[in-house]
PDB file of N, CA and C in Angstrom:
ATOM      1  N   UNK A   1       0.856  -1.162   0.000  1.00  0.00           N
ATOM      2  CA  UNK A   1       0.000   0.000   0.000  1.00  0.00           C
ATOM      3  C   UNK A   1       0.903   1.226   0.000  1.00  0.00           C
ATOM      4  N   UNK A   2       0.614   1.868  -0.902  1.00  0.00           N
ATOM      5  CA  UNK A   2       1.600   3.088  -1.172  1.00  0.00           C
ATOM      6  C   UNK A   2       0.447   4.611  -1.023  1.00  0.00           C
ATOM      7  N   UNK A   3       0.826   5.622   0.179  1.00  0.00           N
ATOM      8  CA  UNK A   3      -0.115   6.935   0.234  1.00  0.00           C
ATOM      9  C   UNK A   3      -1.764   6.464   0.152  1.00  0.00           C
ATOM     10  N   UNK A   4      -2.167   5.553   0.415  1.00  0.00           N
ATOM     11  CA  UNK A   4      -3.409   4.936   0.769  1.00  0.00           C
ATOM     12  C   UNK A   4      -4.152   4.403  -0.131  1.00  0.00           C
ATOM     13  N   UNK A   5      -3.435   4.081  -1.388  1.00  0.00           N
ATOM     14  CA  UNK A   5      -3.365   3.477  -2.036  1.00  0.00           C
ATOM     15  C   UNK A   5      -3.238   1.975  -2.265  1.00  0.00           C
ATOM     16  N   UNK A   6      -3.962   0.922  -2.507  1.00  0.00           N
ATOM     17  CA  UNK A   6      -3.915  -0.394  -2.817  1.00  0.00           C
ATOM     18  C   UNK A   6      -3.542  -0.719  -4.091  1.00  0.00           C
ATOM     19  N   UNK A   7      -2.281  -0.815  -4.501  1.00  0.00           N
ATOM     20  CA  UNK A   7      -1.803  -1.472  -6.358  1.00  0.00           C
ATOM     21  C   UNK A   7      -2.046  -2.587  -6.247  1.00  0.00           C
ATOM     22  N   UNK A   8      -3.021  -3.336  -7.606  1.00  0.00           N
ATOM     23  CA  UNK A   8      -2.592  -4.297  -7.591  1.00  0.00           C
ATOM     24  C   UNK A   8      -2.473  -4.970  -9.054  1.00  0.00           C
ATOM     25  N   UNK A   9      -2.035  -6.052  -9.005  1.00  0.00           N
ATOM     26  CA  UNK A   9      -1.494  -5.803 -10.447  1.00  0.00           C
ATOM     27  C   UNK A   9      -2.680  -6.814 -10.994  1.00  0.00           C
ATOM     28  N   UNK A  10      -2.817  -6.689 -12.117  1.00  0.00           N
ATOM     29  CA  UNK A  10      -4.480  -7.711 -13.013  1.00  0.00           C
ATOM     30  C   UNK A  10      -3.440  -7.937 -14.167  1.00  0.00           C
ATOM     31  N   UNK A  11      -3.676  -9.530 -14.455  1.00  0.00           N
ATOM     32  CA  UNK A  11      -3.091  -9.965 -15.463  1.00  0.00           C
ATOM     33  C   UNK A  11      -4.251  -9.708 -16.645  1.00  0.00           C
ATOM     34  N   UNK A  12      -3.589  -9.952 -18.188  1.00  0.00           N
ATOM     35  CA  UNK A  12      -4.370  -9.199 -19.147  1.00  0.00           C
ATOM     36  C   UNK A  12      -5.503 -10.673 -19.617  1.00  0.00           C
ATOM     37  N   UNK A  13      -6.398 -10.201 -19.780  1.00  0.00           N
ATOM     38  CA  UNK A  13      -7.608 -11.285 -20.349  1.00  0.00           C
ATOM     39  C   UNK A  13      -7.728 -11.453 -21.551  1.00  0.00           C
ATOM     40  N   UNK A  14      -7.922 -12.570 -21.887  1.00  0.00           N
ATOM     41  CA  UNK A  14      -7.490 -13.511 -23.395  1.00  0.00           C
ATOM     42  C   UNK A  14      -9.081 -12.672 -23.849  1.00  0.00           C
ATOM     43  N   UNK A  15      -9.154 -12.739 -25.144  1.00  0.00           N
ATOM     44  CA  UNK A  15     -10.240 -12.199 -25.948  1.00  0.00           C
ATOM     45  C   UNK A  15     -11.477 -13.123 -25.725  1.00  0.00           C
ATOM     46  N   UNK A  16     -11.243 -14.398 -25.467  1.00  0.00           N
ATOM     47  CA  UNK A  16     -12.464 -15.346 -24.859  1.00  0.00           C
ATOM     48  C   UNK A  16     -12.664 -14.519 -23.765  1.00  0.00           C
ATOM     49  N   UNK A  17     -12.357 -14.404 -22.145  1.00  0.00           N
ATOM     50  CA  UNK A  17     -12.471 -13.795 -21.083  1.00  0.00           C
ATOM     51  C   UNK A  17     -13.288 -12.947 -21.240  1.00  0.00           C
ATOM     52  N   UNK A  18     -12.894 -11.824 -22.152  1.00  0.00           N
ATOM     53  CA  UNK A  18     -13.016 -10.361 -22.069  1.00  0.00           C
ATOM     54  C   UNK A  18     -14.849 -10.151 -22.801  1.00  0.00           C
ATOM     55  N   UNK A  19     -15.375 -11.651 -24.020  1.00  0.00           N
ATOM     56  CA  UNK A  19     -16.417 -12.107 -24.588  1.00  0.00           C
ATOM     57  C   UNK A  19     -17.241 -12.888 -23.700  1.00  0.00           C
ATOM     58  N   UNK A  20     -16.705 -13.464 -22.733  1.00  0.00           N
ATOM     59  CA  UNK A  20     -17.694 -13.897 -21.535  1.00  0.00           C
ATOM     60  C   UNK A  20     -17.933 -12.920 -20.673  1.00  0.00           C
ATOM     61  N   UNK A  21     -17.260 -12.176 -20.618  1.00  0.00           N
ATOM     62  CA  UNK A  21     -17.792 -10.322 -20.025  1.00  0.00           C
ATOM     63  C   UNK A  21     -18.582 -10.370 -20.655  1.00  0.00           C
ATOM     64  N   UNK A  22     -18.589  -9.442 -21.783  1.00  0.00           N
ATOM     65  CA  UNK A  22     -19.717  -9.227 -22.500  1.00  0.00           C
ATOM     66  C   UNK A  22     -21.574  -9.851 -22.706  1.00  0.00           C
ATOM     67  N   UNK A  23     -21.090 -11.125 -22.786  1.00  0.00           N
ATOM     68  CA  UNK A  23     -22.333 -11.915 -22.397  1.00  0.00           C
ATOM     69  C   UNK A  23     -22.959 -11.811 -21.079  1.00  0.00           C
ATOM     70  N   UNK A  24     -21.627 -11.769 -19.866  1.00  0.00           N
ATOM     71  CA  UNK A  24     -22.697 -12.253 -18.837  1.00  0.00           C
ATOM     72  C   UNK A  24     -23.298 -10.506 -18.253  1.00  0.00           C
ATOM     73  N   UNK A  25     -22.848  -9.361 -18.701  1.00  0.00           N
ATOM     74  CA  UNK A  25     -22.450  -8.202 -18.545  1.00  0.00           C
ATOM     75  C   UNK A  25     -24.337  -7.712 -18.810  1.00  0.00           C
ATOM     76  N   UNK A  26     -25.279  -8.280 -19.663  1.00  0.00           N
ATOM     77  CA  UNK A  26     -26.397  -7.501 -19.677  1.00  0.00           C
ATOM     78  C   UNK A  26     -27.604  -8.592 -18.757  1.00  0.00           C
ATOM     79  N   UNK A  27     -26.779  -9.795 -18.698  1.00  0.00           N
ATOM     80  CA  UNK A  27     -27.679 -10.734 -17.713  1.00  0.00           C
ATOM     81  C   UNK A  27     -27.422 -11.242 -16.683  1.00  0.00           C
ATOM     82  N   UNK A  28     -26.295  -9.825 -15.895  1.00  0.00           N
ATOM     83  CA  UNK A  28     -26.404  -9.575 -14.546  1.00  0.00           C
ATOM     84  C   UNK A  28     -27.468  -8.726 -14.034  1.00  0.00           C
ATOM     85  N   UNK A  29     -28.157  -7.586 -15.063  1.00  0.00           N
ATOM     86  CA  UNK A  29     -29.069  -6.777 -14.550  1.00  0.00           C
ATOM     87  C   UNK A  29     -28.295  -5.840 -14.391  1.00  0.00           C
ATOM     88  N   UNK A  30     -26.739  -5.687 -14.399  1.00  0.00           N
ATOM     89  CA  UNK A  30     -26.086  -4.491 -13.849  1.00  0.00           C
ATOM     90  C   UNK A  30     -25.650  -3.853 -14.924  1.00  0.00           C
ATOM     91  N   UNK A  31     -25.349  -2.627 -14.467  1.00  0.00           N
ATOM     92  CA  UNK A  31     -24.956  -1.602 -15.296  1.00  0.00           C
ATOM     93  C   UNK A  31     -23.310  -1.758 -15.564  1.00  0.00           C
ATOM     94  N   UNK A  32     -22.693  -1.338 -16.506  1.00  0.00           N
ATOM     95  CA  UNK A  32     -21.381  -1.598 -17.314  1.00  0.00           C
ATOM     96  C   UNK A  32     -20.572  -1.201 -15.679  1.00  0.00           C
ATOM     97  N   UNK A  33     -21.000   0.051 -15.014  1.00  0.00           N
ATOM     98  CA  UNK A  33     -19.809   0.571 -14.258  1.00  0.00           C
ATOM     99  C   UNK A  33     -20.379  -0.654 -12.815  1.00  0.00           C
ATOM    100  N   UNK A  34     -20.983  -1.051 -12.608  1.00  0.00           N
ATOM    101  CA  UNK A  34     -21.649  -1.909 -11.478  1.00  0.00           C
ATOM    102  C   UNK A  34     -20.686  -3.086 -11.452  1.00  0.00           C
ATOM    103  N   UNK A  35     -21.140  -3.720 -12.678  1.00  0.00           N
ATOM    104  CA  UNK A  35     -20.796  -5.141 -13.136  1.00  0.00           C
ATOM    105  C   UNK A  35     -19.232  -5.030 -12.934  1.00  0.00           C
ATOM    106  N   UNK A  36     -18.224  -3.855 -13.711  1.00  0.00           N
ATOM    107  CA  UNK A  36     -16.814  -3.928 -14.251  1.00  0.00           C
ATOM    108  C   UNK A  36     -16.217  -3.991 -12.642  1.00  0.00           C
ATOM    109  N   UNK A  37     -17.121  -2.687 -11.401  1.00  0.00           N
ATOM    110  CA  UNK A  37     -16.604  -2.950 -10.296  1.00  0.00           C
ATOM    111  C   UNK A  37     -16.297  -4.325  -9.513  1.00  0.00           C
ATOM    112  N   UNK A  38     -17.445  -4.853  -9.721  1.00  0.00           N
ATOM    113  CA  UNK A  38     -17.336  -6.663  -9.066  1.00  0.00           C
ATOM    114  C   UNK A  38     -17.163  -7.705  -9.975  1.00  0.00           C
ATOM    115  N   UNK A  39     -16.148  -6.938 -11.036  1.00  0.00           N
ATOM    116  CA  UNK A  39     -16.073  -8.345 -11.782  1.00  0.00           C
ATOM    117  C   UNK A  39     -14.315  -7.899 -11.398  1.00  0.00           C
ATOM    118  N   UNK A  40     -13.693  -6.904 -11.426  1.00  0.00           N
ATOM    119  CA  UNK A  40     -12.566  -6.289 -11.034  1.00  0.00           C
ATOM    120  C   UNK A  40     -12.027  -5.651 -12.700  1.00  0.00           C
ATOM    121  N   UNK A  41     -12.790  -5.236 -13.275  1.00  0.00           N
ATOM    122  CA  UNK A  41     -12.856  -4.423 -14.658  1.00  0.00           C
ATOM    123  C   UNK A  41     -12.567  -3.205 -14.753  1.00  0.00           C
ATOM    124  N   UNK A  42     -11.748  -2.483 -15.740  1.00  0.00           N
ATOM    125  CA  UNK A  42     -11.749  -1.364 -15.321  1.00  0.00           C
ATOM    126  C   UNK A  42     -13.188  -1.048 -16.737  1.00  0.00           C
ATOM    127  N   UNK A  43     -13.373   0.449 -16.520  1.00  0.00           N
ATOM    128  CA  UNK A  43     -14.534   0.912 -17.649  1.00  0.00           C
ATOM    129  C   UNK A  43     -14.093   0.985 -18.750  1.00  0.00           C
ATOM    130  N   UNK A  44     -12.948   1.418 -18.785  1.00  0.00           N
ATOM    131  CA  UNK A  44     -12.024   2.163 -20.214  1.00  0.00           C
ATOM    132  C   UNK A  44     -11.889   0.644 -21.055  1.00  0.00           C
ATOM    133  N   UNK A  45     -11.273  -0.273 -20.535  1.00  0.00           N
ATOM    134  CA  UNK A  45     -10.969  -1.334 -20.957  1.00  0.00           C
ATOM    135  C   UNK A  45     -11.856  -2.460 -21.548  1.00  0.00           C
ATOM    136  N   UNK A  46     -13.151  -2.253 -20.452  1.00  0.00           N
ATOM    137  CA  UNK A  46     -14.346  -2.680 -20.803  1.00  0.00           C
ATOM    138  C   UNK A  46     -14.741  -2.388 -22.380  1.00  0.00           C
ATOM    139  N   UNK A  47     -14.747  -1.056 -22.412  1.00  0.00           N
ATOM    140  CA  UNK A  47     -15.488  -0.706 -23.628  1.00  0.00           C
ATOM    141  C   UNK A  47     -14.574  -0.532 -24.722  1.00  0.00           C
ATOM    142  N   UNK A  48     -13.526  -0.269 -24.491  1.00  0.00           N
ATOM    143  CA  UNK A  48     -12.252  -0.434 -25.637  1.00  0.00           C
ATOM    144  C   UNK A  48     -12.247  -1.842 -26.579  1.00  0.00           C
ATOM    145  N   UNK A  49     -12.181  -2.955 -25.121  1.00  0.00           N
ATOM    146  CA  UNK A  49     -12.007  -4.422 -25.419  1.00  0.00           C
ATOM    147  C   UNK A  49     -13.606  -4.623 -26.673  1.00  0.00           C
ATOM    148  N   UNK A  50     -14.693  -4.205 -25.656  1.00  0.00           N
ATOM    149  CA  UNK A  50     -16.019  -4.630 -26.594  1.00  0.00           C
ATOM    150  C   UNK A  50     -15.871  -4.281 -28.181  1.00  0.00           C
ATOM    151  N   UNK A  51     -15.313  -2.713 -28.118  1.00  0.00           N
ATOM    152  CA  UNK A  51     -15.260  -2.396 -29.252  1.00  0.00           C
ATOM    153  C   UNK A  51     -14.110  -3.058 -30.465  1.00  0.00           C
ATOM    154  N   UNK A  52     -13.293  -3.282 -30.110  1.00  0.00           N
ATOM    155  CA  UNK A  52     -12.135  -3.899 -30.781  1.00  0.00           C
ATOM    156  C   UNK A  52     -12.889  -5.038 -31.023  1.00  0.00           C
ATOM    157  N   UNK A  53     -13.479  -6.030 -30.257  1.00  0.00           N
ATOM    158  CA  UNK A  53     -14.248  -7.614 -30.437  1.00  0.00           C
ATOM    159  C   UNK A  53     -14.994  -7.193 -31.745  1.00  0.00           C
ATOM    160  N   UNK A  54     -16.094  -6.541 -31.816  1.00  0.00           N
ATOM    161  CA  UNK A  54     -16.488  -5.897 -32.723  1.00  0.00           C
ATOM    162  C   UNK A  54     -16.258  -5.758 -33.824  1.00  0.00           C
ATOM    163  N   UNK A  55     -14.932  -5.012 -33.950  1.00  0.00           N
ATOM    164  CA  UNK A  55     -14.009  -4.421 -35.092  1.00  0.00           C
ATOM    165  C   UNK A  55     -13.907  -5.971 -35.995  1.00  0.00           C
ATOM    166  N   UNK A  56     -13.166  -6.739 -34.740  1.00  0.00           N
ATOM    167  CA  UNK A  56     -12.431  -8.034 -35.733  1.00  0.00           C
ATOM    168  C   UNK A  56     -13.933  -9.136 -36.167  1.00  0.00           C
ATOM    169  N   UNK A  57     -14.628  -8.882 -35.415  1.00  0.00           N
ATOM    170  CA  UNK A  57     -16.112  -9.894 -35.965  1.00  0.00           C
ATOM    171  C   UNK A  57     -16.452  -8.821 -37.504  1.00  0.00           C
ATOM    172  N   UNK A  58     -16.194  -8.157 -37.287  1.00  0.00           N
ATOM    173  CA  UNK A  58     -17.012  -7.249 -38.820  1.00  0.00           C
ATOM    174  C   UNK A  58     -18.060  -6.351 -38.221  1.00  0.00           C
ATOM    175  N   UNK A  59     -18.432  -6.262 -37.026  1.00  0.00           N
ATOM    176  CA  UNK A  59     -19.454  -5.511 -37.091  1.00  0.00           C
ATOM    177  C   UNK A  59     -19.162  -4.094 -36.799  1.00  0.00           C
ATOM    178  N   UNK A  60     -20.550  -3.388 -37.286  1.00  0.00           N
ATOM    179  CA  UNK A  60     -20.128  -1.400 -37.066  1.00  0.00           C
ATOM    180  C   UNK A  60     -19.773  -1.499 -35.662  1.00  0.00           C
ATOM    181  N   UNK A  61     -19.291  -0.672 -35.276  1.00  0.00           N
ATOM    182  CA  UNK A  61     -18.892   0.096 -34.017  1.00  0.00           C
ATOM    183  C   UNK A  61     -18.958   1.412 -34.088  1.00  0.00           C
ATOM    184  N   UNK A  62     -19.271   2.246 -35.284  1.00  0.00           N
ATOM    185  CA  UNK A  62     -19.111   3.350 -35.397  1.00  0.00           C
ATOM    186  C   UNK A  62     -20.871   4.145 -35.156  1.00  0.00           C
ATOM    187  N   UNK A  63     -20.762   5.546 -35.130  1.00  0.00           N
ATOM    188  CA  UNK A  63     -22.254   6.106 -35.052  1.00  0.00           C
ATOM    189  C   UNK A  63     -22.908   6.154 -36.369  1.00  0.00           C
ATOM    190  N   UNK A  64     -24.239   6.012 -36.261  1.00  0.00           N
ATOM    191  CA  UNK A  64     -24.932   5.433 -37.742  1.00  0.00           C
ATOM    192  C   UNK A  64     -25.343   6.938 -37.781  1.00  0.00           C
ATOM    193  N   UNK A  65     -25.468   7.172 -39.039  1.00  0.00           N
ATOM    194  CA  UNK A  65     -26.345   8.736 -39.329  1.00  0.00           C
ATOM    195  C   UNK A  65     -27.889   8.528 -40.143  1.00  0.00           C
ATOM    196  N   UNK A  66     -28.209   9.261 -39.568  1.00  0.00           N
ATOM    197  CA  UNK A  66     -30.004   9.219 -40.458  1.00  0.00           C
ATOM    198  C   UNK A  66     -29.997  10.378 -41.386  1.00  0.00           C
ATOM    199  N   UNK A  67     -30.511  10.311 -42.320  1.00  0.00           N
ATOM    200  CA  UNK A  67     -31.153  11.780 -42.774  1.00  0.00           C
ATOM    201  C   UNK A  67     -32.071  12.470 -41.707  1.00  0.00           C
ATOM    202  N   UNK A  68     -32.126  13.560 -42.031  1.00  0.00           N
ATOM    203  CA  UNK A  68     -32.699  14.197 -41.045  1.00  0.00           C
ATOM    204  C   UNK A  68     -34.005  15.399 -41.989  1.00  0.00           C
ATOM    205  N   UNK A  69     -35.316  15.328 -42.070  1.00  0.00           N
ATOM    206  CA  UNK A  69     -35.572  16.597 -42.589  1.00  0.00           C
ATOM    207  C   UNK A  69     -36.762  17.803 -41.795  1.00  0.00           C
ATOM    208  N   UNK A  70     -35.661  18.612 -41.713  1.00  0.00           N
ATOM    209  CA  UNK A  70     -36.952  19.463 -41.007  1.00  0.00           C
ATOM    210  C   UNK A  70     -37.735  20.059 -41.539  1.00  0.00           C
ATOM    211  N   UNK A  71     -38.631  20.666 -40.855  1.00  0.00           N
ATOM    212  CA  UNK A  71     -39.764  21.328 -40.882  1.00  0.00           C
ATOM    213  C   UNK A  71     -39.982  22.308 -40.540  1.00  0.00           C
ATOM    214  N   UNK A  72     -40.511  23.698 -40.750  1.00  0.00           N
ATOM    215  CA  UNK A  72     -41.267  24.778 -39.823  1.00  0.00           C
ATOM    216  C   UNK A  72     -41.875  24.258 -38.854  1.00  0.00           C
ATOM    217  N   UNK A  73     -41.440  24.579 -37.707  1.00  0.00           N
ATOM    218  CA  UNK A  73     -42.687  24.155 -36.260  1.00  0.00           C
ATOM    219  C   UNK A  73     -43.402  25.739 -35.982  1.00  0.00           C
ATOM    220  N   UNK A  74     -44.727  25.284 -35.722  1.00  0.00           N
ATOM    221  CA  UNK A  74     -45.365  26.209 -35.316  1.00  0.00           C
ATOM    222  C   UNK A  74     -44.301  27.188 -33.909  1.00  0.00           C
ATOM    223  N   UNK A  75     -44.314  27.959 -33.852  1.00  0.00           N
ATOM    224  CA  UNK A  75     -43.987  29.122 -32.690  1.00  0.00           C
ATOM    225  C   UNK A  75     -44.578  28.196 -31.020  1.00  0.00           C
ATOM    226  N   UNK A  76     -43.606  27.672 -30.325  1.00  0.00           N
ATOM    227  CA  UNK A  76     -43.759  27.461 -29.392  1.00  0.00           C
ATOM    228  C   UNK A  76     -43.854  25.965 -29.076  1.00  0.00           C
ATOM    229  N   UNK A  77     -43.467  25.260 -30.059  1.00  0.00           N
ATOM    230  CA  UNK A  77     -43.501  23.833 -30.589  1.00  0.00           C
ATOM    231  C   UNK A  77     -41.996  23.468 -30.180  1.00  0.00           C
ATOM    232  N   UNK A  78     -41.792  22.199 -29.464  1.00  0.00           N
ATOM    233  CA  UNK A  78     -40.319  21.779 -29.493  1.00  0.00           C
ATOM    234  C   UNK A  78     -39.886  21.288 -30.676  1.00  0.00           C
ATOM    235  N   UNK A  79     -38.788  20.973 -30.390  1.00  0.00           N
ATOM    236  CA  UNK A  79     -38.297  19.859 -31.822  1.00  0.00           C
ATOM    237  C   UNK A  79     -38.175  19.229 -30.419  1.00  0.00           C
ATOM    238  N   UNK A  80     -38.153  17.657 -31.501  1.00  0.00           N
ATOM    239  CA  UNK A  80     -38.581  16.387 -31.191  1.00  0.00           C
ATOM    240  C   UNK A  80     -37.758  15.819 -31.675  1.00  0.00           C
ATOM    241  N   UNK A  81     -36.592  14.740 -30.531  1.00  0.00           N
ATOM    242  CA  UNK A  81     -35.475  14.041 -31.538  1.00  0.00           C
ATOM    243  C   UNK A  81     -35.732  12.452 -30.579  1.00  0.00           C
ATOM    244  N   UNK A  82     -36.083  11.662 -31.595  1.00  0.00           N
ATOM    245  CA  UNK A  82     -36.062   9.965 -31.141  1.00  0.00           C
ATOM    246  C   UNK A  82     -34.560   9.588 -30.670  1.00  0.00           C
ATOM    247  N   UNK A  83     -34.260   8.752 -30.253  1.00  0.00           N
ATOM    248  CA  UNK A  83     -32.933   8.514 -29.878  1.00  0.00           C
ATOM    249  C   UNK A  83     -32.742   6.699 -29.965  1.00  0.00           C
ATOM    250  N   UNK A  84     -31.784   6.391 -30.545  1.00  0.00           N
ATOM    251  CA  UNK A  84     -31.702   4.399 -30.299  1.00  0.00           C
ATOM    252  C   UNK A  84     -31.591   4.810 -28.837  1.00  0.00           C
ATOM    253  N   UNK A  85     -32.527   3.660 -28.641  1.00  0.00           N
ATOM    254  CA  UNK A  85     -32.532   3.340 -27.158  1.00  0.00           C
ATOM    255  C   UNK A  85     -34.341   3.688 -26.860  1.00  0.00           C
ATOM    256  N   UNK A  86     -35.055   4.133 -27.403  1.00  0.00           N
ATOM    257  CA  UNK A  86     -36.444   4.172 -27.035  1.00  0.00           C
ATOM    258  C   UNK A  86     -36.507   5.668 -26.532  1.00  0.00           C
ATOM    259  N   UNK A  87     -35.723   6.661 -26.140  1.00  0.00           N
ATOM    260  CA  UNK A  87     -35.336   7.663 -25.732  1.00  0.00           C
ATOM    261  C   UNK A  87     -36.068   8.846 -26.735  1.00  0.00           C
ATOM    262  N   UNK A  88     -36.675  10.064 -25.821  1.00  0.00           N
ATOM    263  CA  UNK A  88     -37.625  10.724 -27.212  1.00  0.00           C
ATOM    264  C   UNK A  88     -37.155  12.083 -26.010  1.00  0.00           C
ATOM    265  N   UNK A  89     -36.843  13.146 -27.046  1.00  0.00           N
ATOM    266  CA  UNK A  89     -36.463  14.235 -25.775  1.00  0.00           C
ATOM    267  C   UNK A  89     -37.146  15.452 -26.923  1.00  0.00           C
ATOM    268  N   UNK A  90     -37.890  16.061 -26.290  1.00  0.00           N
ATOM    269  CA  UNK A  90     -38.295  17.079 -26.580  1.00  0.00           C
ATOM    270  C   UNK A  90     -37.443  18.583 -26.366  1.00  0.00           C
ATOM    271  N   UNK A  91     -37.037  19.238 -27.486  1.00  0.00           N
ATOM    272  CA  UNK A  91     -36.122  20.469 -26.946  1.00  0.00           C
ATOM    273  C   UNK A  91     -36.600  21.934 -27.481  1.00  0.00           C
ATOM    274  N   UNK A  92     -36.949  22.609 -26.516  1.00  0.00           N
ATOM    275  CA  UNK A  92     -37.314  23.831 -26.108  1.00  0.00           C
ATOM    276  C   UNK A  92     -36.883  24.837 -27.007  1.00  0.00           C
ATOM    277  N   UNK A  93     -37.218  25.914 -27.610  1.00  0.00           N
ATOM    278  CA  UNK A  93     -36.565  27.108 -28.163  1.00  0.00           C
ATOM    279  C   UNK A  93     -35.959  27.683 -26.929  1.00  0.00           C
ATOM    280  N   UNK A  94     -34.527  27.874 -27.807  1.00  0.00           N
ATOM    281  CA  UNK A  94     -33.581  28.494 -26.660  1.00  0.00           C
ATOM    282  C   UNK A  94     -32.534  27.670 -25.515  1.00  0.00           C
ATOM    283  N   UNK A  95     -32.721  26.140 -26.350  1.00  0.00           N
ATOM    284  CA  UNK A  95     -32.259  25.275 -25.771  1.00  0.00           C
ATOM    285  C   UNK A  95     -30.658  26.088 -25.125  1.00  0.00           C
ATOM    286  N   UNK A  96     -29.694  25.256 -23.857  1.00  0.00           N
ATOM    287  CA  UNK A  96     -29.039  25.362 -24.035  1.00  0.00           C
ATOM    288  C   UNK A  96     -27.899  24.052 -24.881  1.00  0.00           C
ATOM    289  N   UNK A  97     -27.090  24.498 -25.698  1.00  0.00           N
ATOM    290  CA  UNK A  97     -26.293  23.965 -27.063  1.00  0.00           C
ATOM    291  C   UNK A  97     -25.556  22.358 -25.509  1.00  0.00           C
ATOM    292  N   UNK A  98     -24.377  23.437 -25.488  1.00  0.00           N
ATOM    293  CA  UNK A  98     -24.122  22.019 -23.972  1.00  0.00           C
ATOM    294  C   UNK A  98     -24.224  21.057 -23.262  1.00  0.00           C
ATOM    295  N   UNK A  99     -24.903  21.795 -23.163  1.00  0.00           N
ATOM    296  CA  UNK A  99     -26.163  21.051 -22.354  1.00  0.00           C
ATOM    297  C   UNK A  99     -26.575  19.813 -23.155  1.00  0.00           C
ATOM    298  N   UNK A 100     -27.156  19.961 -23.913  1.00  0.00           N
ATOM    299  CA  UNK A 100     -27.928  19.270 -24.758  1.00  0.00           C
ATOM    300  C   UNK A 100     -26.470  18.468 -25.699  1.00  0.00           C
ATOM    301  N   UNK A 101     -25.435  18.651 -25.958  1.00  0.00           N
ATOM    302  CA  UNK A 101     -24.294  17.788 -26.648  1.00  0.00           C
ATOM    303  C   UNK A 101     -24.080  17.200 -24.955  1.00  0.00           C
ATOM    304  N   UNK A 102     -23.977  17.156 -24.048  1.00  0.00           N
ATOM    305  CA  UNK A 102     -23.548  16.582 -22.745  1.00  0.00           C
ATOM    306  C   UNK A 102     -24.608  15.056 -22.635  1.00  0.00           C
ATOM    307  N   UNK A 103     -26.160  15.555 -22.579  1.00  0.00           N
ATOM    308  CA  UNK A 103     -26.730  14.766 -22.452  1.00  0.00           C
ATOM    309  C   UNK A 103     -26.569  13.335 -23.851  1.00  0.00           C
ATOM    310  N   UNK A 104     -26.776  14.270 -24.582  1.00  0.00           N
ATOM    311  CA  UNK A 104     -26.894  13.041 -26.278  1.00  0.00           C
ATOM    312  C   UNK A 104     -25.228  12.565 -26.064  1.00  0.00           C
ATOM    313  N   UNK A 105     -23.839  13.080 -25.100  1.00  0.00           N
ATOM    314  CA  UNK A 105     -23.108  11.844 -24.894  1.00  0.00           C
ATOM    315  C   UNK A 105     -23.191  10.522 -23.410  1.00  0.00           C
ATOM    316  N   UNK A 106     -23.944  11.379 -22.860  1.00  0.00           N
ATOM    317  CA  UNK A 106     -24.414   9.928 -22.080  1.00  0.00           C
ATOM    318  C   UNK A 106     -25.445   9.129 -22.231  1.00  0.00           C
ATOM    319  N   UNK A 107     -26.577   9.623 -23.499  1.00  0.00           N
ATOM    320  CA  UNK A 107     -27.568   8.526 -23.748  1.00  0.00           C
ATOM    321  C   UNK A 107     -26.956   7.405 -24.545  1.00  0.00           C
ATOM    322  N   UNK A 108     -25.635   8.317 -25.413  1.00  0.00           N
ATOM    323  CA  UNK A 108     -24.791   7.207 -26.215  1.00  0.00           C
ATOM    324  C   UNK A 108     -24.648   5.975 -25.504  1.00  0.00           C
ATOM    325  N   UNK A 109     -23.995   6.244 -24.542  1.00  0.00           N
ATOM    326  CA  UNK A 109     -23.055   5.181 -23.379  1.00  0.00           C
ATOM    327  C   UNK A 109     -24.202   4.051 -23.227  1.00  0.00           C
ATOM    328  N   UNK A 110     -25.484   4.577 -23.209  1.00  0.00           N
ATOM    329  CA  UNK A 110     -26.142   3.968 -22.309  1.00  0.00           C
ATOM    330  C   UNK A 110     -27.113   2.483 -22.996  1.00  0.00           C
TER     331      UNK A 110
END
């Protein structure tokens, strides 16, 4: 123990390992940062590893784009943006910009 600190060292997990994460990871019920704590995972690695698995199977990993076409909204009307994930957020005239790029990166995660 070094300044109250506990090191300890984690040997690296074979790409099988890191794919039985993954599986058992949405049918624990727990959330990525829940699960990685009591499995002894870090987050970064978690999602690095998923994504690389990914890469070499062929599948996207990347963000998909839609067309998008707007419309005139009546005066006092939000815009209305669906989100993957079932997620529907209604946004205000006068939104704040930030704000609103802050949130759409943690619905990503999620």
């Amino acid at each position: 123990m070094m300044d109250g600190l506990n090191i300890v060292e984690q040997r690296r997990l074979t790409a099988e390992e890191w794919q039985r994460h993954f599986d058992e990871q949405p049918k624990s019920g727990k959330r990525v940062n829940e699960y990685c704590t009591e499995n002894g995972l870090t987050i970064h690695k978690f999602y690095y590893w998923r994504t690389r698995l990914r890469e070499l199977a062929g599948e996207s990993t990347g963000s998909s784009f839609v067309e998008c076409r707007m419309q005139e909204a009546a005066p006092g009307c939000p815009v209305v943006l669906e989100c993957t994930g079932g997620y529907l957020l209604r946004i205000a005239a006068g939104f704040d910009e930030r704000t609103l790029k802050r949130l759409l990166g943690v619905l990503a995660k999620c």
